[in-house]
N, C-alpha and C. Protein backbone atom coordinates (compact mmCIF):
# COMPACT_ATOMS: atom_id res chain seq x y z
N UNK A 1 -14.69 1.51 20.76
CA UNK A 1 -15.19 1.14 19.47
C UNK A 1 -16.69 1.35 19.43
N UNK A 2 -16.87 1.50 18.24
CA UNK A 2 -18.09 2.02 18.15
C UNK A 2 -19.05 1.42 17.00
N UNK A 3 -20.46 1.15 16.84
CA UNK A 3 -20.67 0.33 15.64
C UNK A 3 -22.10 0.77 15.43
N UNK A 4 -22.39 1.43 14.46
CA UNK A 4 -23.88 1.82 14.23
C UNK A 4 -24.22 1.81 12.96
N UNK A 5 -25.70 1.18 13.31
CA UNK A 5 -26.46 1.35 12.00
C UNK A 5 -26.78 2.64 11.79
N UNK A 6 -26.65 3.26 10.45
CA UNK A 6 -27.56 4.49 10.11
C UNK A 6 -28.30 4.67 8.63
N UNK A 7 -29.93 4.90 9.46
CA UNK A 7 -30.38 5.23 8.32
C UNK A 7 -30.65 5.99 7.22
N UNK A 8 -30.02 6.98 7.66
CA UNK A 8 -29.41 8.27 6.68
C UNK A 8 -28.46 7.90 5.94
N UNK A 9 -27.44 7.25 6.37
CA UNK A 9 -26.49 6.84 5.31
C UNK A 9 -26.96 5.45 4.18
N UNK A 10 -27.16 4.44 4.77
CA UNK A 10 -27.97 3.21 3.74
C UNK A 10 -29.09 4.66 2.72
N UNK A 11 -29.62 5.56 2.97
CA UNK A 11 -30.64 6.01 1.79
C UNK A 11 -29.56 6.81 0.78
N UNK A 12 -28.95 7.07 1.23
CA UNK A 12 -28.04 8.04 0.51
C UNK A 12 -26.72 7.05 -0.56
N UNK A 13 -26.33 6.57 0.36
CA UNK A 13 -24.82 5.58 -0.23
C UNK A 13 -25.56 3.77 -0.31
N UNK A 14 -24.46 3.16 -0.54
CA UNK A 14 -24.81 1.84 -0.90
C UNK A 14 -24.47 1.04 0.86
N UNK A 15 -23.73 1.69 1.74
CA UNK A 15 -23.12 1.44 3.02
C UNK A 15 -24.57 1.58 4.68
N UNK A 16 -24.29 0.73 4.91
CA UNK A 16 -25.52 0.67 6.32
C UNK A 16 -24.98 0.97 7.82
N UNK A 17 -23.65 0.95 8.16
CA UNK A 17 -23.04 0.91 8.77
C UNK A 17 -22.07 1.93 9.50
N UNK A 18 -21.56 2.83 10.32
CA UNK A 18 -20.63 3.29 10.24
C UNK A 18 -19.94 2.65 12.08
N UNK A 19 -18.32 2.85 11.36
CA UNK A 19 -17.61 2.17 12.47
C UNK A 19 -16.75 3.04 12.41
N UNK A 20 -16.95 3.24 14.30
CA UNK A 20 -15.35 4.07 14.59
C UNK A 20 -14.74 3.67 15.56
N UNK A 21 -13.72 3.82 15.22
CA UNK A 21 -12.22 3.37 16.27
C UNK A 21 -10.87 4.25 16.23
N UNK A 22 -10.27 4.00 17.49
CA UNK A 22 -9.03 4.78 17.03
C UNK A 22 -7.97 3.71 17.68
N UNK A 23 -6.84 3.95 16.60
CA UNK A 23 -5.50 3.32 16.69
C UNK A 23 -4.19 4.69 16.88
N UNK A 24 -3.01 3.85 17.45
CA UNK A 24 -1.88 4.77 17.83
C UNK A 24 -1.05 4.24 17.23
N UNK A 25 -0.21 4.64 15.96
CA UNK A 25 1.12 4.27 15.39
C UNK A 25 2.06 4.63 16.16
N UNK A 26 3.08 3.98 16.32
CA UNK A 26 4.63 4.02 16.88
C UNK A 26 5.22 4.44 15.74
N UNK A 27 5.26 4.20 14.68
CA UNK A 27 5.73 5.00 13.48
C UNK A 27 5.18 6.02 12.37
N UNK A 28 6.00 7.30 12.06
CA UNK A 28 5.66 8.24 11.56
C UNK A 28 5.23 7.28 10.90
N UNK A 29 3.94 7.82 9.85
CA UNK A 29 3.29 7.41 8.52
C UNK A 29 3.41 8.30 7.06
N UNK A 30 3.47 8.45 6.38
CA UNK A 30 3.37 9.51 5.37
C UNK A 30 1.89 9.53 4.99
N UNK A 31 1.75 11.12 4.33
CA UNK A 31 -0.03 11.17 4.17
C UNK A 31 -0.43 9.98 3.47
N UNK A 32 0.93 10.09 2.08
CA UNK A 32 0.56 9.67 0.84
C UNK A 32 0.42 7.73 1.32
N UNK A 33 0.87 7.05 2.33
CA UNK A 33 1.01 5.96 2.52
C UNK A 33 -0.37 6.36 3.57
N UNK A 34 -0.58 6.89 3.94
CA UNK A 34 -2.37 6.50 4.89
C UNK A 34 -3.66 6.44 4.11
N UNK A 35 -3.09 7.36 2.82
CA UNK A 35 -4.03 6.97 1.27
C UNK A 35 -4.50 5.85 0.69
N UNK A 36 -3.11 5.48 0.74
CA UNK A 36 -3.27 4.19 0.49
C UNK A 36 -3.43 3.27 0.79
N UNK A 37 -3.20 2.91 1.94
CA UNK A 37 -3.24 2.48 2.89
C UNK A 37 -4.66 1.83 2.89
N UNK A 38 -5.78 3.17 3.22
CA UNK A 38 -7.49 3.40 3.00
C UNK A 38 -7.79 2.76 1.82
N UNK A 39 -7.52 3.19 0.42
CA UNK A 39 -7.73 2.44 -0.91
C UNK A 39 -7.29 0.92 -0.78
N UNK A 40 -6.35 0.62 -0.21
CA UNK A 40 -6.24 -0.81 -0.71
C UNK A 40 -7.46 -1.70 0.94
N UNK A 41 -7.77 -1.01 1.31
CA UNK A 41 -8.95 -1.63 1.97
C UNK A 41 -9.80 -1.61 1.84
N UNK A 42 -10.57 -0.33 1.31
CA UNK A 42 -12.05 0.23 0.67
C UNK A 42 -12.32 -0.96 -0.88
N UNK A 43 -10.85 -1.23 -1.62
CA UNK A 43 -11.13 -1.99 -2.65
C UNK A 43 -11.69 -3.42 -2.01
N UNK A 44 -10.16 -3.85 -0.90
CA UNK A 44 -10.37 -5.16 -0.76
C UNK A 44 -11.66 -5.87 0.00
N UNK A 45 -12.23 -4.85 0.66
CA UNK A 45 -13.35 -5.19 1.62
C UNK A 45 -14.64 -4.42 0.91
N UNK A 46 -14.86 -3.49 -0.04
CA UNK A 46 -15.75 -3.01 0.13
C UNK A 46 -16.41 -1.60 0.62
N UNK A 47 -15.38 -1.07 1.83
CA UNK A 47 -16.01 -0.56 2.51
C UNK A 47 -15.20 1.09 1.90
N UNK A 48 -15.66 2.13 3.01
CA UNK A 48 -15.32 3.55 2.56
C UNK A 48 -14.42 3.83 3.91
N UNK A 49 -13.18 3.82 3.64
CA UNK A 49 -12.33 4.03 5.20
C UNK A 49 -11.77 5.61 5.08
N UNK A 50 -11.88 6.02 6.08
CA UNK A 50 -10.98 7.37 6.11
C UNK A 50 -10.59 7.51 7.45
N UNK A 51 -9.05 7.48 7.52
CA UNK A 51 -8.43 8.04 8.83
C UNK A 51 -8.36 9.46 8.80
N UNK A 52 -8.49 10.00 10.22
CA UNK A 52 -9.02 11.31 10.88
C UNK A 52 -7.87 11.21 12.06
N UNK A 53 -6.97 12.20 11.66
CA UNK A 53 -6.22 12.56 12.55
C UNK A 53 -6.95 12.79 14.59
N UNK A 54 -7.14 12.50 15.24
CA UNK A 54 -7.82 12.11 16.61
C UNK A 54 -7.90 13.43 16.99
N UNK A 55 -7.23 14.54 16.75
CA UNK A 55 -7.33 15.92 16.86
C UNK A 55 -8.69 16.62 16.37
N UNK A 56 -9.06 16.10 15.85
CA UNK A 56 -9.67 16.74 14.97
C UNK A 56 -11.75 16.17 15.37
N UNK A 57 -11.39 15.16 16.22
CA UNK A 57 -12.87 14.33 16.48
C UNK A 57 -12.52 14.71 17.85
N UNK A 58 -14.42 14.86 17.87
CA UNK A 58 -14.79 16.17 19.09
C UNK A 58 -15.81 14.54 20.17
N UNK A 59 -16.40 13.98 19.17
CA UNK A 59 -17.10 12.96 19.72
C UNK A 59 -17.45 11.78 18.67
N UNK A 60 -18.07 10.94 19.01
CA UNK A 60 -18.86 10.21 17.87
C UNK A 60 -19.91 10.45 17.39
N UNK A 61 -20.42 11.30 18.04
CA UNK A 61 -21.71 12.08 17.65
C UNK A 61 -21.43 13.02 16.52
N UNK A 62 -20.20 13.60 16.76
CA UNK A 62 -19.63 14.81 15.90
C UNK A 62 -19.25 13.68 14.72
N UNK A 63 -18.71 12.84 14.78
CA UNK A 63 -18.31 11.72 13.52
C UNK A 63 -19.47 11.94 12.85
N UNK A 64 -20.60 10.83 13.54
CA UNK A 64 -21.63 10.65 12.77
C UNK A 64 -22.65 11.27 11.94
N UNK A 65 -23.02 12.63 12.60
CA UNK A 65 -23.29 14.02 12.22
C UNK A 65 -22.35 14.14 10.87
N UNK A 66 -21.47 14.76 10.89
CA UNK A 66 -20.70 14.48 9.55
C UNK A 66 -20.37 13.56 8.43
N UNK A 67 -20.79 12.30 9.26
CA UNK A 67 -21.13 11.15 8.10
C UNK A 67 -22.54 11.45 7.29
N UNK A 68 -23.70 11.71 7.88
CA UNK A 68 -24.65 11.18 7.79
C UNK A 68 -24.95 12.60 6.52
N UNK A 69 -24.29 13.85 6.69
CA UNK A 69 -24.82 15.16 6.42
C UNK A 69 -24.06 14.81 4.67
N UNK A 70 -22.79 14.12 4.76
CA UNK A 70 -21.97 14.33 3.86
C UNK A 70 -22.73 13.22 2.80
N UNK A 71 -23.13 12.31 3.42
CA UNK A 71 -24.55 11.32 2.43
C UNK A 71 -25.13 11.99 1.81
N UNK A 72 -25.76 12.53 2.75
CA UNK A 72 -26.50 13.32 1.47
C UNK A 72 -26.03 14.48 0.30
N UNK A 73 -24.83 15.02 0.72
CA UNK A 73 -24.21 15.74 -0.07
C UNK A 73 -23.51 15.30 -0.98
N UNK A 74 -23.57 14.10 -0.72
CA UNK A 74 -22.69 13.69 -1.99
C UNK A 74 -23.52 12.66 -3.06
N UNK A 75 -24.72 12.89 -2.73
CA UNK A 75 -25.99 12.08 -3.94
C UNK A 75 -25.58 12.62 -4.82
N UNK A 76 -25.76 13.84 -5.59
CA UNK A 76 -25.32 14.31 -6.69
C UNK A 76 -23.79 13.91 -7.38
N UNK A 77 -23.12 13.28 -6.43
CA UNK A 77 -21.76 12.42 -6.98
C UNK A 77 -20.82 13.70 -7.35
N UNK A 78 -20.88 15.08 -7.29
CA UNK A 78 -19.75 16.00 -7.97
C UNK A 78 -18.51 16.03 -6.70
N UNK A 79 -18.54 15.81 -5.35
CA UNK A 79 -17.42 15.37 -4.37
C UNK A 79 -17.53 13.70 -4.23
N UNK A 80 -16.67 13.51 -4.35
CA UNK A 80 -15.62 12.18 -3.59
C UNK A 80 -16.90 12.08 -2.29
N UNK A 81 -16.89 10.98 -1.36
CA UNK A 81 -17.81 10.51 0.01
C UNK A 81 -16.60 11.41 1.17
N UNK A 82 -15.67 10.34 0.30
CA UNK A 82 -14.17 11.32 1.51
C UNK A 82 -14.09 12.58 1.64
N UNK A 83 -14.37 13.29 0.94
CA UNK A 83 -13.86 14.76 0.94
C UNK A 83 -14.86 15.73 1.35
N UNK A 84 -16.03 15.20 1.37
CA UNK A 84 -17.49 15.53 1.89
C UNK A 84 -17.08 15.27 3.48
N UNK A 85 -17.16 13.63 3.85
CA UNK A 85 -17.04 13.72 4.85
C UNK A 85 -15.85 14.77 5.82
N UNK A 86 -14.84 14.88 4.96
CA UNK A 86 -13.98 15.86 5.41
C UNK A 86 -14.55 17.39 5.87
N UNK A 87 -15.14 17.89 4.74
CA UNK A 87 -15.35 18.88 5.21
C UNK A 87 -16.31 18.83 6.42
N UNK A 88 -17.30 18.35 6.22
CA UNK A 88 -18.38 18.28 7.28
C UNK A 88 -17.88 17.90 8.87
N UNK A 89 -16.79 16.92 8.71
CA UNK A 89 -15.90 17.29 10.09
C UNK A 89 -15.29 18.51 10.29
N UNK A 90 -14.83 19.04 9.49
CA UNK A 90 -14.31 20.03 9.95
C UNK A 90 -15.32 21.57 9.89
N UNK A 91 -17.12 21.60 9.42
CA UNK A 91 -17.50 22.59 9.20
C UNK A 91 -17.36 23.64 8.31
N UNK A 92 -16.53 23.46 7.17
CA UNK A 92 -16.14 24.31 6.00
C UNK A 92 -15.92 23.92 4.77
N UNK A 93 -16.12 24.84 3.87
CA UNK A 93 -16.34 24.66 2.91
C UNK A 93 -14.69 24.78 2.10
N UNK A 94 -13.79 24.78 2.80
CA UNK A 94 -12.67 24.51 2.09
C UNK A 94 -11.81 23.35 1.54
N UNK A 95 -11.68 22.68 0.32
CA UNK A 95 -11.22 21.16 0.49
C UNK A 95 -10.04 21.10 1.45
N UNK A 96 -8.97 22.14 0.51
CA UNK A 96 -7.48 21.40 1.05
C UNK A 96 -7.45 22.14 2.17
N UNK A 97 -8.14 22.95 2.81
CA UNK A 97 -7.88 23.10 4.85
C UNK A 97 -8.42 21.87 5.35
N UNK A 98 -9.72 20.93 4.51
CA UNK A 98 -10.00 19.96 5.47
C UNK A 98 -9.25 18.97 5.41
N UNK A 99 -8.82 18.46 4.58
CA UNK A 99 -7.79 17.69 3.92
C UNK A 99 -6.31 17.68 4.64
N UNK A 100 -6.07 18.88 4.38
CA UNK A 100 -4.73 18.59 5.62
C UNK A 100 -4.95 19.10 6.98
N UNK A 101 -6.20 19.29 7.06
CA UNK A 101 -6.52 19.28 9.12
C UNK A 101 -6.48 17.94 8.94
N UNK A 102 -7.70 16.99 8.59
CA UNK A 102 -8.34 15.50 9.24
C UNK A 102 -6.93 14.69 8.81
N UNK A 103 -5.95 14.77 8.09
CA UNK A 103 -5.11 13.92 7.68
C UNK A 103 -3.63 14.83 8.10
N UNK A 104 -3.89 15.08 9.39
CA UNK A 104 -2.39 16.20 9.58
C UNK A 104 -0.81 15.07 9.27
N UNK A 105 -0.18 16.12 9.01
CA UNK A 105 1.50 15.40 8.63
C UNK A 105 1.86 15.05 10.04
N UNK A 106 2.46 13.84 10.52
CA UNK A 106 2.83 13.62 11.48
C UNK A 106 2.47 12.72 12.68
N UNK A 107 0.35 12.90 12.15
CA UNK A 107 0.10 13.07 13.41
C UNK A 107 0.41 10.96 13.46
N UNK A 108 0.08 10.32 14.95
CA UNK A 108 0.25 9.11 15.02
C UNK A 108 -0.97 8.39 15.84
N UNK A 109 -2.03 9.42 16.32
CA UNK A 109 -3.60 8.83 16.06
C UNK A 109 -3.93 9.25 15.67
N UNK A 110 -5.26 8.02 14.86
CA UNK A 110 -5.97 8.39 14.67
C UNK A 110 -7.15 7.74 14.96
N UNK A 111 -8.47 8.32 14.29
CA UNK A 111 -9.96 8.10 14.43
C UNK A 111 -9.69 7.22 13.31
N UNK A 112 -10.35 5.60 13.07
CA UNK A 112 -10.14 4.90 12.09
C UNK A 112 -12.08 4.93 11.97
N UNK A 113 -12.33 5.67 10.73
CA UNK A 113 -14.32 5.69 10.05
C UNK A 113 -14.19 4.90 8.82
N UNK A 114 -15.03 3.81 9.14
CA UNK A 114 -14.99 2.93 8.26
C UNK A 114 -16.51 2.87 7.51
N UNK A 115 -17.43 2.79 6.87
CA UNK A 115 -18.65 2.86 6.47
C UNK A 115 -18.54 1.71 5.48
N UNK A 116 -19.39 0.82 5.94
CA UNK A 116 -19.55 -0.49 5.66
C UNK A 116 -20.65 -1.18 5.23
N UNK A 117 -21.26 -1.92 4.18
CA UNK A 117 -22.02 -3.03 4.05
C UNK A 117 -22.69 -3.72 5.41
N UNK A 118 -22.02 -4.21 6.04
CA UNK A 118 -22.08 -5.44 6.82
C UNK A 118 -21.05 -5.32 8.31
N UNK A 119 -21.34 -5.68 9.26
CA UNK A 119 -20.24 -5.35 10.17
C UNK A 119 -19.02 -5.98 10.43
N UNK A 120 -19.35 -7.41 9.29
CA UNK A 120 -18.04 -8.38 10.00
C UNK A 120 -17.28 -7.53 8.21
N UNK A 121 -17.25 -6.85 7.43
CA UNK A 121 -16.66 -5.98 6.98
C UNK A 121 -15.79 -4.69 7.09
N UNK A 122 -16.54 -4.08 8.43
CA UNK A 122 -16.19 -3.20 8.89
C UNK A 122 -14.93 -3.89 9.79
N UNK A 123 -15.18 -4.76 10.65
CA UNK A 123 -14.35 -5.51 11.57
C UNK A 123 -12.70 -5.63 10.74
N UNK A 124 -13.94 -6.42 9.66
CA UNK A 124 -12.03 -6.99 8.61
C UNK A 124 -11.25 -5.77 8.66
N UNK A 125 -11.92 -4.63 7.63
CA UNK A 125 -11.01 -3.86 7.42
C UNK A 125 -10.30 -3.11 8.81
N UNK A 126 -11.05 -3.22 9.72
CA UNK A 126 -10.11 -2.38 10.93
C UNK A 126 -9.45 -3.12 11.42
N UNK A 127 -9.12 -4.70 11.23
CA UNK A 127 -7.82 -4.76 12.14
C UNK A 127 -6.99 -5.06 10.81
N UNK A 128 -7.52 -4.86 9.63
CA UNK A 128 -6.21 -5.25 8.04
C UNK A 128 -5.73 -3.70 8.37
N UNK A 129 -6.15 -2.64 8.56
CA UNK A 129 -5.30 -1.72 8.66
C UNK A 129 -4.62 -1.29 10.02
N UNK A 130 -5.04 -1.77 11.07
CA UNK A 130 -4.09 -1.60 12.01
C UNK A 130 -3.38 -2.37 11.88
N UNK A 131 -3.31 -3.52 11.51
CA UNK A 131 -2.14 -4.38 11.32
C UNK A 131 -1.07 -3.72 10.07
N UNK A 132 -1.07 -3.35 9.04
CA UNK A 132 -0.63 -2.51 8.18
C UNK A 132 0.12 -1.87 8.38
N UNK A 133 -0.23 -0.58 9.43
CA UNK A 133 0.25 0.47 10.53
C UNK A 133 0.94 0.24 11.44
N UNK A 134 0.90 -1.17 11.95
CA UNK A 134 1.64 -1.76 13.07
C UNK A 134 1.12 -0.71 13.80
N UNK A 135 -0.48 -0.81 14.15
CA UNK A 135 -0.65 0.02 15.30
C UNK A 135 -1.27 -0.61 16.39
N UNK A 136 -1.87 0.08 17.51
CA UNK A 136 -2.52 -0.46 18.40
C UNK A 136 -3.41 0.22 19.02
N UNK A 137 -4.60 -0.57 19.24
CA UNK A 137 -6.28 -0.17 19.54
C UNK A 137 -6.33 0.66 20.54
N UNK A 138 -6.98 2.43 20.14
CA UNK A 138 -7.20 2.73 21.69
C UNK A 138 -8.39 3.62 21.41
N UNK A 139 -9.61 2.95 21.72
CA UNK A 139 -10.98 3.37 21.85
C UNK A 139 -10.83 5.00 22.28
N UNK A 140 -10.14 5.25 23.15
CA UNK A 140 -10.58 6.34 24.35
C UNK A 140 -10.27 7.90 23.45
N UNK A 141 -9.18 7.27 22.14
CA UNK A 141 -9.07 8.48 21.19
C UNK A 141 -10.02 9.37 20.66
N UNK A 142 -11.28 8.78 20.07
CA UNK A 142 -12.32 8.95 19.83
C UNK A 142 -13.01 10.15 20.54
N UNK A 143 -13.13 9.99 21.97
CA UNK A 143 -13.16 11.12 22.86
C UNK A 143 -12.37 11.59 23.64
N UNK A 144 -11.41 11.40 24.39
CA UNK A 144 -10.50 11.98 25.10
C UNK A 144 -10.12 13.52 24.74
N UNK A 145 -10.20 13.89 26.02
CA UNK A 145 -9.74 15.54 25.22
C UNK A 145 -8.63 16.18 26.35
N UNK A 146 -8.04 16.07 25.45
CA UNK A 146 -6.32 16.82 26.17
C UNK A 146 -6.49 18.26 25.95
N UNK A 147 -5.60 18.79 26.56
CA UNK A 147 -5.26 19.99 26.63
C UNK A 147 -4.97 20.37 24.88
N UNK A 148 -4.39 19.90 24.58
CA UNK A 148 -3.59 20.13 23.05
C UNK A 148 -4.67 19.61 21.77
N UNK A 149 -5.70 18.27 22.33
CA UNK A 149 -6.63 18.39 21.59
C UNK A 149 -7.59 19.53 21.58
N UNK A 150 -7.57 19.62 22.63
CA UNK A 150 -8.70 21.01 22.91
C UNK A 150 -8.43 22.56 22.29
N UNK A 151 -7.13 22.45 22.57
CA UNK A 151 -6.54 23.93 21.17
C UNK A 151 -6.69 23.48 19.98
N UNK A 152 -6.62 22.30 19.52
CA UNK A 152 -6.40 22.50 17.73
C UNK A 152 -7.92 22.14 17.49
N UNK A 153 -8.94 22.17 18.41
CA UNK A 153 -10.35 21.85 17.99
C UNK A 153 -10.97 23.30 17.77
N UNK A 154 -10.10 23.96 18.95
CA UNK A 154 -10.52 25.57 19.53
C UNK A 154 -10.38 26.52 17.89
N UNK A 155 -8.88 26.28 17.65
CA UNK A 155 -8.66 26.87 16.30
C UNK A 155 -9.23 26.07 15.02
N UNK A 156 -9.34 24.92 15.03
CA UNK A 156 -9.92 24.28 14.08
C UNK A 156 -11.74 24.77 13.55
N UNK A 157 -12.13 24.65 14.74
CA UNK A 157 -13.79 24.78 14.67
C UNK A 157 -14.03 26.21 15.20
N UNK A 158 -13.36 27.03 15.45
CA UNK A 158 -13.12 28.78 15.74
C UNK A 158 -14.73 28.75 16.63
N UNK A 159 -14.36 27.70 17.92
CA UNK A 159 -15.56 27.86 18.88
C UNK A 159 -14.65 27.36 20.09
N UNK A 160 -15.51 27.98 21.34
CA UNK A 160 -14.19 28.12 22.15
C UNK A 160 -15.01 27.05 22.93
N UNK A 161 -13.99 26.06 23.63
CA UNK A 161 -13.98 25.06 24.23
C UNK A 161 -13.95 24.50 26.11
N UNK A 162 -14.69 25.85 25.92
CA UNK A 162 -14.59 26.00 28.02
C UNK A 162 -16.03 25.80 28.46
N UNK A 163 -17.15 26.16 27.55
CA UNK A 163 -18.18 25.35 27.94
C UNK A 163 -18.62 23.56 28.47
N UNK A 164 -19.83 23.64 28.42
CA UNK A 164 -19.90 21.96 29.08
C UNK A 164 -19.53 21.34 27.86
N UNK A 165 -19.28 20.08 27.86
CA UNK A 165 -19.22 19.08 26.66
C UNK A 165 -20.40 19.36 25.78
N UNK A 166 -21.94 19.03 26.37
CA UNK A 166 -22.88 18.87 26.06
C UNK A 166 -22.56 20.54 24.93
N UNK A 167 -23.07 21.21 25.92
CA UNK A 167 -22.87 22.69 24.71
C UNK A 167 -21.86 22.67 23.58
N UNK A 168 -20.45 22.48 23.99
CA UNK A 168 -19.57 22.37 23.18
C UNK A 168 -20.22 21.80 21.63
N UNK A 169 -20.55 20.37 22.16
CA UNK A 169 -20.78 19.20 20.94
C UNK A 169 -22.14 19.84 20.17
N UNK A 170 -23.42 20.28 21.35
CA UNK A 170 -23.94 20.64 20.51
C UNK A 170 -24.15 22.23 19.50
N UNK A 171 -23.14 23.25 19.85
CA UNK A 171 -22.47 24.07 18.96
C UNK A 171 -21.70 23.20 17.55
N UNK A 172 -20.86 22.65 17.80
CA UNK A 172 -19.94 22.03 16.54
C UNK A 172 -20.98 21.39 15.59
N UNK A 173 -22.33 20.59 16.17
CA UNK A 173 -23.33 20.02 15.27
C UNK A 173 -24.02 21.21 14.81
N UNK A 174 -24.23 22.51 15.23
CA UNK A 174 -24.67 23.40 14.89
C UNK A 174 -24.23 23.58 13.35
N UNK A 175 -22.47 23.99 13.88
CA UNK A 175 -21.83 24.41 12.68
C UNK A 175 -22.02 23.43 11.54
N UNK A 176 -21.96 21.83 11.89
CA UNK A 176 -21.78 21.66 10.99
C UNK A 176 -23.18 21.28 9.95
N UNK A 177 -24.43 21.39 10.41
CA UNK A 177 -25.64 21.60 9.63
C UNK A 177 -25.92 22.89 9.21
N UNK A 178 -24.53 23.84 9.17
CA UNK A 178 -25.00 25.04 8.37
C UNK A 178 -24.19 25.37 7.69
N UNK A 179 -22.87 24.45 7.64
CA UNK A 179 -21.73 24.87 7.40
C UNK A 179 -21.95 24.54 5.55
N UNK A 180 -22.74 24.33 4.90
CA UNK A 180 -22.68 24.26 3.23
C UNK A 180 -24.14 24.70 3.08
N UNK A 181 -24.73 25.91 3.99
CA UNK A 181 -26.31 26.70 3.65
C UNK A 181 -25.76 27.35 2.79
C-alpha cells in the first residue's frame, strides 16, 4: 500500500492525495459492475477511484506519473479525470484501447487508485470496495512482475522489457510525458 501526498494533483483537481493498492477477486467481476462499483464510492466518500487491471501497472511511480500528468490534462474539463488517467497509463492517445486495456474482461487483480481529499477517505473507500468484491489485500500486485505481466506490458507499452527495472520504468515515464505532445 501506498499513500502520497501530491502536489501536482491538489493544483490541478480538488484531491491531495493519491492511494494505491491492489486486491485479488475470487470472483469473475463484470466491467460494467467494477463501474460501478467505483461510482458508488467516488459518490459516497468523495474520492476519484479507478481500478487498473494489475497488468497493466509497471510501478507506482508509473501510477503516479500518470496521475499527476492527467491533472493537468484534464483542467480544461473536455475528458472525464478517469479516462485521462487511463490513457496516461497506458501512453496513448486512444480512449477505448485504454479503457479496455486498464479495465480488461476477466481480469481478477487489480491496482485499486483512489485520489482523495484526506487519507482516512482514501482508507474508507479501499476497504468499502474490497469488501464489495469480496476481495483480498495484496500490496505486492502493484509491482510484481510475472512472466505474463511482463508480455502484456511488452505489447501494451510496445517497449521491450529485458532491460533493468530502473531503465524499463524510466522509458515508460518517457512515453508517457510525450505521449499527448
Amino acid at each position: 500500500m501506498l499513500i502520497c501526498r501530491s502536489k501536482a494533483l491538489s493544483k490541478y483537481t480538488k484531491y491531495k492525495f493519491i492511494f494505491i493498492n491492489g486486491i485479488h477477486t475470487e470472483k469473475h467481476q463484470s466491467r460494467q459492475k467494477l463501474i460501478d462499483v467505483t461510482r458508488k464510492v467516488d459518490g459516497k466518500y468523495g474520492v476519484c477511484c479507478l481500478l487498473v487491471d494489475s497488468k497493466m501497472v509497471f510501478s507506482p511511480l508509473h501510477v503516479i506519473s500518470a496521475i499527476e500528468h492527467a491533472a493537468r490534462a484534464s483542467v480544461d474539463g473536455k475528458r472525464d479525470l478517469k479516462v485521462e488517467i487511463s490513457l496516461y497509463l497506458l501512453a496513448t492517445t486512444q480512449i477505448s484501447e485504454a479503457l479496455e486495456k486498464v479495465l480488461s474482461e476477466g481480469s481478477r487483480d487489480f491496482c485499486v487508485l483512489i485520489l482523495a481529499e484526506d487519507e482516512n477517505s482514501a482508507h474508507a473507500a479501499f476497504r468499502e470496495i474490497t469488501e464489495i468484491l469480496e476481495g483480498s489485500v495484496h500490496p505486492d500486485l502493484v509491482e510484481t512482475h510475472t512472466r505474463d505481466k511482463l508480455r502484456c506490458q511488452e505489447e501494451a507499452y510496445g517497449i521491450k522489457l529485458d532491460a533493468s527495472h530502473n531503465e524499463v520504468e524510466r522509458t515508460l515515464l518517457e512515453k508517457i510525458a510525450i505521449s499527448r505532445l
